[in-house]
C-alpha atoms as a PDB file:
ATOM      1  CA  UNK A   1      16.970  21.960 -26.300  1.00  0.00           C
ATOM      2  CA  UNK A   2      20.637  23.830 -26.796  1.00  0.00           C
ATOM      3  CA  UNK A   3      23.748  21.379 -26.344  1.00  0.00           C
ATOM      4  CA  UNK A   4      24.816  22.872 -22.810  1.00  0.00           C
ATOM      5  CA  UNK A   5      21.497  22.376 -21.431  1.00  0.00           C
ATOM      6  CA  UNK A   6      21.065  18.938 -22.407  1.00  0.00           C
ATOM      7  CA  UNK A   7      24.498  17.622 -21.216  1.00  0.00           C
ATOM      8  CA  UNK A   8      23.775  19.537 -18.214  1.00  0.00           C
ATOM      9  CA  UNK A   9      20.072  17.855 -17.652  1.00  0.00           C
ATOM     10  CA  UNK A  10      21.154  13.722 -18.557  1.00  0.00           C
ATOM     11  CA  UNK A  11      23.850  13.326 -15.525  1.00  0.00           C
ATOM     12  CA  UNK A  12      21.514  15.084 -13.237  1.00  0.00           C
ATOM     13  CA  UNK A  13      19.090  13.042 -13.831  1.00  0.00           C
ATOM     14  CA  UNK A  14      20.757  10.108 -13.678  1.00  0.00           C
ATOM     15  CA  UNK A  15      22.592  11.289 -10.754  1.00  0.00           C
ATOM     16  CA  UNK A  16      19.289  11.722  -9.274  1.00  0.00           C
ATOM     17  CA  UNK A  17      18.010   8.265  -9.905  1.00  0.00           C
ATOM     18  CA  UNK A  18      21.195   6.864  -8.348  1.00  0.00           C
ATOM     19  CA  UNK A  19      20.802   8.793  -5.098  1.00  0.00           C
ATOM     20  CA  UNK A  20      17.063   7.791  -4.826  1.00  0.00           C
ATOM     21  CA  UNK A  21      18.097   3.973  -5.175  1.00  0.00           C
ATOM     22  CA  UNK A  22      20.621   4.433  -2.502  1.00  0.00           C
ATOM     23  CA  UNK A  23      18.101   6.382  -0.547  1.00  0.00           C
ATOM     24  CA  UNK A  24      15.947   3.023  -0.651  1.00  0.00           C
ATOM     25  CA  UNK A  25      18.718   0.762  -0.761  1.00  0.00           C
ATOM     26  CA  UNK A  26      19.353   2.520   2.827  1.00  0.00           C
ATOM     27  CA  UNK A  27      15.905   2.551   4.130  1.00  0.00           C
ATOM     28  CA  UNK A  28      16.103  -1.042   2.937  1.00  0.00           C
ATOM     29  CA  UNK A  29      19.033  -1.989   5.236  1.00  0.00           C
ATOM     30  CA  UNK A  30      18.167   0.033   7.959  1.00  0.00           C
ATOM     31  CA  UNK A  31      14.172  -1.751   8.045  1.00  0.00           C
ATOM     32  CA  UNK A  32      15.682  -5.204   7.851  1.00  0.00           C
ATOM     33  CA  UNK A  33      18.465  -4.791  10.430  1.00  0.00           C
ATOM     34  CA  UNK A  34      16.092  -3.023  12.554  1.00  0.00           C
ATOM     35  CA  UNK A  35      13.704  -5.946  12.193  1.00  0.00           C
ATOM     36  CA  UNK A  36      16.250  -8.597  12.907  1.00  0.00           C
ATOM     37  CA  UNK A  37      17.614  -7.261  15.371  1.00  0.00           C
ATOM     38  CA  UNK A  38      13.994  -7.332  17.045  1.00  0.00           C
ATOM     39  CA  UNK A  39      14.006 -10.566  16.480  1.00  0.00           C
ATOM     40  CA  UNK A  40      16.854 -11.444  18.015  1.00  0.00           C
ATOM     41  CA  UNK A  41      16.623  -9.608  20.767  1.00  0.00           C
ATOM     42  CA  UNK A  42      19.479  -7.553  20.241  1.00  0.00           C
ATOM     43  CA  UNK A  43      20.024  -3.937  21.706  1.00  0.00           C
ATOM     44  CA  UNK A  44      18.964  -0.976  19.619  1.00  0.00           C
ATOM     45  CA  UNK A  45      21.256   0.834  20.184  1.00  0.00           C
ATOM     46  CA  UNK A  46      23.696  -1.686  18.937  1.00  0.00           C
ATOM     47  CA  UNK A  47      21.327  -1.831  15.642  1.00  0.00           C
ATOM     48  CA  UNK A  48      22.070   1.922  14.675  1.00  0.00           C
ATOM     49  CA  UNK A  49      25.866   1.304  15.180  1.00  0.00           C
ATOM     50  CA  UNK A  50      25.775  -0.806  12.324  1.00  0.00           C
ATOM     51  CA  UNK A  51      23.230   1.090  10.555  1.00  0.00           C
ATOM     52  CA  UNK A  52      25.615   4.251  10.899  1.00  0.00           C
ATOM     53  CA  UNK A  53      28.299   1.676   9.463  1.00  0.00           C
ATOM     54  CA  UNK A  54      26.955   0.468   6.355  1.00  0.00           C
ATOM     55  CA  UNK A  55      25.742   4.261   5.856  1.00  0.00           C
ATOM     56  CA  UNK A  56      28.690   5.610   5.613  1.00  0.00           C
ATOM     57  CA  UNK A  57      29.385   2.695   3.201  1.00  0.00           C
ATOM     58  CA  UNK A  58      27.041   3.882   0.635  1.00  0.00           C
ATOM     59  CA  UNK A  59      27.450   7.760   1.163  1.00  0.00           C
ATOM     60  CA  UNK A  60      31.134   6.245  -0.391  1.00  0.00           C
ATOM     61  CA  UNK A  61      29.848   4.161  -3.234  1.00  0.00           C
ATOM     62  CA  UNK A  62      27.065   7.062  -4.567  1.00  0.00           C
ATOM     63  CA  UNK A  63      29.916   9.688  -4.643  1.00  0.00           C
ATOM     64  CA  UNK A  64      32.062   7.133  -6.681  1.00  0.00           C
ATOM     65  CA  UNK A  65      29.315   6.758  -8.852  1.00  0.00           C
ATOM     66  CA  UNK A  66      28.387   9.783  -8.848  1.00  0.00           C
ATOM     67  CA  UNK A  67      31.672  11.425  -9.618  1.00  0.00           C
ATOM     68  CA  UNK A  68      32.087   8.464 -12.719  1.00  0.00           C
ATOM     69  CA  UNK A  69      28.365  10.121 -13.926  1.00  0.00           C
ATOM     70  CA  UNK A  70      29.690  13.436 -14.432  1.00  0.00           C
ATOM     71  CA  UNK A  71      32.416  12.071 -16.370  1.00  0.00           C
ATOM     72  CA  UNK A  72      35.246  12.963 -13.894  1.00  0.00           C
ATOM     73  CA  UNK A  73      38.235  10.399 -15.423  1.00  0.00           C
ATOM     74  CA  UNK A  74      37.680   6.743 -14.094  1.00  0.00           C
ATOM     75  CA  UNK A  75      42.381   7.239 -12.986  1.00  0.00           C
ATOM     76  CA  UNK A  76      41.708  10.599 -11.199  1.00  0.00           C
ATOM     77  CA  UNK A  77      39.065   9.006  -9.278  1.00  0.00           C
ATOM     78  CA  UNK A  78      40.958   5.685  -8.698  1.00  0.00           C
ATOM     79  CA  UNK A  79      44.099   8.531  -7.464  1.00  0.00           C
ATOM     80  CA  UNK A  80      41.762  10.291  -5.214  1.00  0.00           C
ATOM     81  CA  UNK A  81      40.429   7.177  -3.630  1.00  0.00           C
ATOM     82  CA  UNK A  82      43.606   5.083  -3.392  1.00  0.00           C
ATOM     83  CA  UNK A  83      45.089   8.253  -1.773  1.00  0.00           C
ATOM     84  CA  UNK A  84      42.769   8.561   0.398  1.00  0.00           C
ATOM     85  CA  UNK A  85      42.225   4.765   1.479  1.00  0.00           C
ATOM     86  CA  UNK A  86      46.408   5.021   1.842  1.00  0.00           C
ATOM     87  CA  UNK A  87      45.923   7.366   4.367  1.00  0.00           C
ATOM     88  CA  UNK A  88      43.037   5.697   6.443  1.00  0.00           C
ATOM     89  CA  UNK A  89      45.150   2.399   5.880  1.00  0.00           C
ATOM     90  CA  UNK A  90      47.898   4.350   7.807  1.00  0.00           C
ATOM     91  CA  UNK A  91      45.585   5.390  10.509  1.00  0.00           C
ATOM     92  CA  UNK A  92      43.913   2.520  11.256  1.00  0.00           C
ATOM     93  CA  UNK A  93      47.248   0.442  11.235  1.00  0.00           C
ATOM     94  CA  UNK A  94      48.432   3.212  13.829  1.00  0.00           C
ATOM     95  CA  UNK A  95      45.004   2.387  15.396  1.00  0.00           C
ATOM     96  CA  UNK A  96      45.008  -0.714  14.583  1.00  0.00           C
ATOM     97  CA  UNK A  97      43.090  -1.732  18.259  1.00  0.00           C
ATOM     98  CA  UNK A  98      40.421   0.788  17.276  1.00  0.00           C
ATOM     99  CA  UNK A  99      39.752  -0.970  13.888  1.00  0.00           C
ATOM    100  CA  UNK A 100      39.921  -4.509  15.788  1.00  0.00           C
ATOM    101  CA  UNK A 101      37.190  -3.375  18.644  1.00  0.00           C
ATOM    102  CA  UNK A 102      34.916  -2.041  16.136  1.00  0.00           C
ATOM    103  CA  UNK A 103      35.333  -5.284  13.903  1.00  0.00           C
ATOM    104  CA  UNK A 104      34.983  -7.252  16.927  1.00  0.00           C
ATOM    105  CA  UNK A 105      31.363  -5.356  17.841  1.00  0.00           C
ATOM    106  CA  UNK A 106      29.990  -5.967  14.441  1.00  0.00           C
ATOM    107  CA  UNK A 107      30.762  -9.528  14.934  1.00  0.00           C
ATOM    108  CA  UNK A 108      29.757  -9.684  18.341  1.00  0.00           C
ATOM    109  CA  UNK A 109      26.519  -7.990  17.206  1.00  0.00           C
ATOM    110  CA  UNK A 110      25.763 -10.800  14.093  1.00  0.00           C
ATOM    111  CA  UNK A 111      26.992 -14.105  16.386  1.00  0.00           C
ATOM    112  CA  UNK A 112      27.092 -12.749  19.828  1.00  0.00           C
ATOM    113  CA  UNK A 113      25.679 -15.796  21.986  1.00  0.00           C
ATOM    114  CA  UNK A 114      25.105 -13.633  25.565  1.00  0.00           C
ATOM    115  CA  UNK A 115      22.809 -11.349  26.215  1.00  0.00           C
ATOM    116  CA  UNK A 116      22.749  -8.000  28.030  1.00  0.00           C
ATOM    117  CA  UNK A 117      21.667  -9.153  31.973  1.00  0.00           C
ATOM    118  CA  UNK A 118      23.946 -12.554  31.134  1.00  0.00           C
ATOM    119  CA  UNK A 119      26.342 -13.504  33.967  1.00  0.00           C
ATOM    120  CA  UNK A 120      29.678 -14.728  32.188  1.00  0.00           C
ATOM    121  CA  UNK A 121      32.901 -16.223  33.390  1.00  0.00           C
ATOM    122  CA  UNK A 122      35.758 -14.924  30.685  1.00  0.00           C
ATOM    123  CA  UNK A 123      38.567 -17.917  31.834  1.00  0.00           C
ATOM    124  CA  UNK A 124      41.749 -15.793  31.401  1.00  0.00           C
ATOM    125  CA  UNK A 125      44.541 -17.401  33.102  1.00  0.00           C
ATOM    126  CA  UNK A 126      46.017 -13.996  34.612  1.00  0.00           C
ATOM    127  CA  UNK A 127      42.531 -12.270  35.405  1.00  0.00           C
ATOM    128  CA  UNK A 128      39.966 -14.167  35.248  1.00  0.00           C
ATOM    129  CA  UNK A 129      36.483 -12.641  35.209  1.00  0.00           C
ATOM    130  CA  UNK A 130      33.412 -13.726  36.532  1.00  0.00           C
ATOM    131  CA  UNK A 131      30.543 -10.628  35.917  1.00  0.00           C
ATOM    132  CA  UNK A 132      26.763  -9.711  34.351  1.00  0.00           C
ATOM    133  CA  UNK A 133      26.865  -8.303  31.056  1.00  0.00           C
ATOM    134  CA  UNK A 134      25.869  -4.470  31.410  1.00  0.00           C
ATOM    135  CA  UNK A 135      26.298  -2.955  28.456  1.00  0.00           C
ATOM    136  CA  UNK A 136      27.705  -3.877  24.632  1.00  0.00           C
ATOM    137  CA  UNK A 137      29.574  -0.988  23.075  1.00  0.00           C
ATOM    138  CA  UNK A 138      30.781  -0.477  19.807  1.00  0.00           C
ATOM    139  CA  UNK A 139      34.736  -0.669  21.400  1.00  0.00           C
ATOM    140  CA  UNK A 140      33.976  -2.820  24.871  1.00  0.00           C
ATOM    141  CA  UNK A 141      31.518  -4.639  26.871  1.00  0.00           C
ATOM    142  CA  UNK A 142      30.720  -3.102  30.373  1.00  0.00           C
ATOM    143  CA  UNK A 143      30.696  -5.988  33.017  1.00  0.00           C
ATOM    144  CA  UNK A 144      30.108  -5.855  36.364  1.00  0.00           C
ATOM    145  CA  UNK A 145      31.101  -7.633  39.288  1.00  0.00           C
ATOM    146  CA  UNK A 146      29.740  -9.078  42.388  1.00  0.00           C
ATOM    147  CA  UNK A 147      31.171  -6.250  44.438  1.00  0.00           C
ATOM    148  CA  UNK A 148      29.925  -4.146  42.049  1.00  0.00           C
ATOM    149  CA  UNK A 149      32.775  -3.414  40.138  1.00  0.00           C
ATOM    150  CA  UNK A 150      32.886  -1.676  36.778  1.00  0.00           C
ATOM    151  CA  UNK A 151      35.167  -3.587  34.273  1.00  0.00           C
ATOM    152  CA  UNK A 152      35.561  -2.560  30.756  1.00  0.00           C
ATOM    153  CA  UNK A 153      36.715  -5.503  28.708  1.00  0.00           C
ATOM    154  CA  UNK A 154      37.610  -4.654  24.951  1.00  0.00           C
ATOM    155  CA  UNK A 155      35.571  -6.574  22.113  1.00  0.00           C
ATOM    156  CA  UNK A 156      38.696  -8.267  20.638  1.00  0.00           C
ATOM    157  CA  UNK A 157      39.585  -9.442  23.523  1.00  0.00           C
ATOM    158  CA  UNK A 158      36.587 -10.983  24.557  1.00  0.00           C
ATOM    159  CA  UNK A 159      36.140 -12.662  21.183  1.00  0.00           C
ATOM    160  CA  UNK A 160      39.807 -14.211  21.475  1.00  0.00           C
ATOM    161  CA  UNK A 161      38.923 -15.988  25.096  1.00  0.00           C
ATOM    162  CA  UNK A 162      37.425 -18.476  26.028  1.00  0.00           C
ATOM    163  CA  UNK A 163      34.018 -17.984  27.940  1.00  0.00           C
ATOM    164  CA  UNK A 164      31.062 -19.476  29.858  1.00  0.00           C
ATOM    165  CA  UNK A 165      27.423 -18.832  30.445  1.00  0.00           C
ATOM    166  CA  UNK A 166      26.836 -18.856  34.223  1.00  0.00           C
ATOM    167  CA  UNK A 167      23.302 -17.701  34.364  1.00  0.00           C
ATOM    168  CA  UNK A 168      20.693 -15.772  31.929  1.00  0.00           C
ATOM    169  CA  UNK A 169      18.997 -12.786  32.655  1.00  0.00           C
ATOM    170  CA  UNK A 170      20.369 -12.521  36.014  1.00  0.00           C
ATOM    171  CA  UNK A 171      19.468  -8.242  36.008  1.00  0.00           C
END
């Protein structure tokens, strides 16, 4: 085999077996979460959220990988992905409520205690709630009232107050 060839052939190769391990790292993650989830009894929907998350996570770490296998210089990467993270830093601490809901769901989804169909009272001192659980989303829960009132309560702050169980499975 000719020099360019061969130099070519090694980091595709082992840029391929790096891509298949993540490939069954992620099936891996995605099967188990699925599965406790099930378990649980937590909503599926809520499952993929965090599926999507950790995704995303390892679409990141095979590109840094995968840009270190091709020999692209360990400092430019560390530039282009301090750069980068110094912008999303930026972002999110001008979002900083969006970063703290979605925190908050992933949380809520590992050591969430209610249930959707769960009627709650959230014991807030200037408005406090008393509703069923009606839907978990990935920024706020969706409660509803006895008069049938739509309230959308954000997952931080629902994890910062204090709340009771009133009844189980009340839909």
């Amino acid at each position: 085999m000719s020099e360019p060839i061969s130099t070519f052939i090694k980091p595709s190769l082992i840029t391929l077996a790096v891509a298949i391990i993540m490939l069954l790292l992620r099936l891996i993650i995605k099967t188990s979460t699925l599965k406790i989830a099930r378990k649980a009894q937590k909503n599926e929907a809520r499952s993929r959220q965090i599926i999507r998350y950790v995704n995303v996570l390892l679409l990141i770490i095979t590109l840094f990988v995968a840009m270190l296998i091709w020999g692209i210089d360990y400092t430019d990467v560390a530039l282009i992905f301090s750069s980068t993270f110094a912008v999303i830093g930026v972002a999110f601490f001008a979002i900083w409520s969006v970063l703290s809901n979605i925190t908050s769901g992933v949380i809520m989804f590992i050591y969430f205690p209610y249930k959707i169909g769960d009627k709650i009272k959230i014991h807030d001192k200037d408005f406090p709630i008393e509703a069923v659980i009606e839907d978990i989303k990935a920024f706020q829960l969706h409660l509803r009232t006895e008069e049938n009132e739509l309230i959308t309560y954000p997952n931080n702050l629902f994890l910062q107050k204090p709340v009771s169980l009133l009844e189980k499975d009340v839909i």
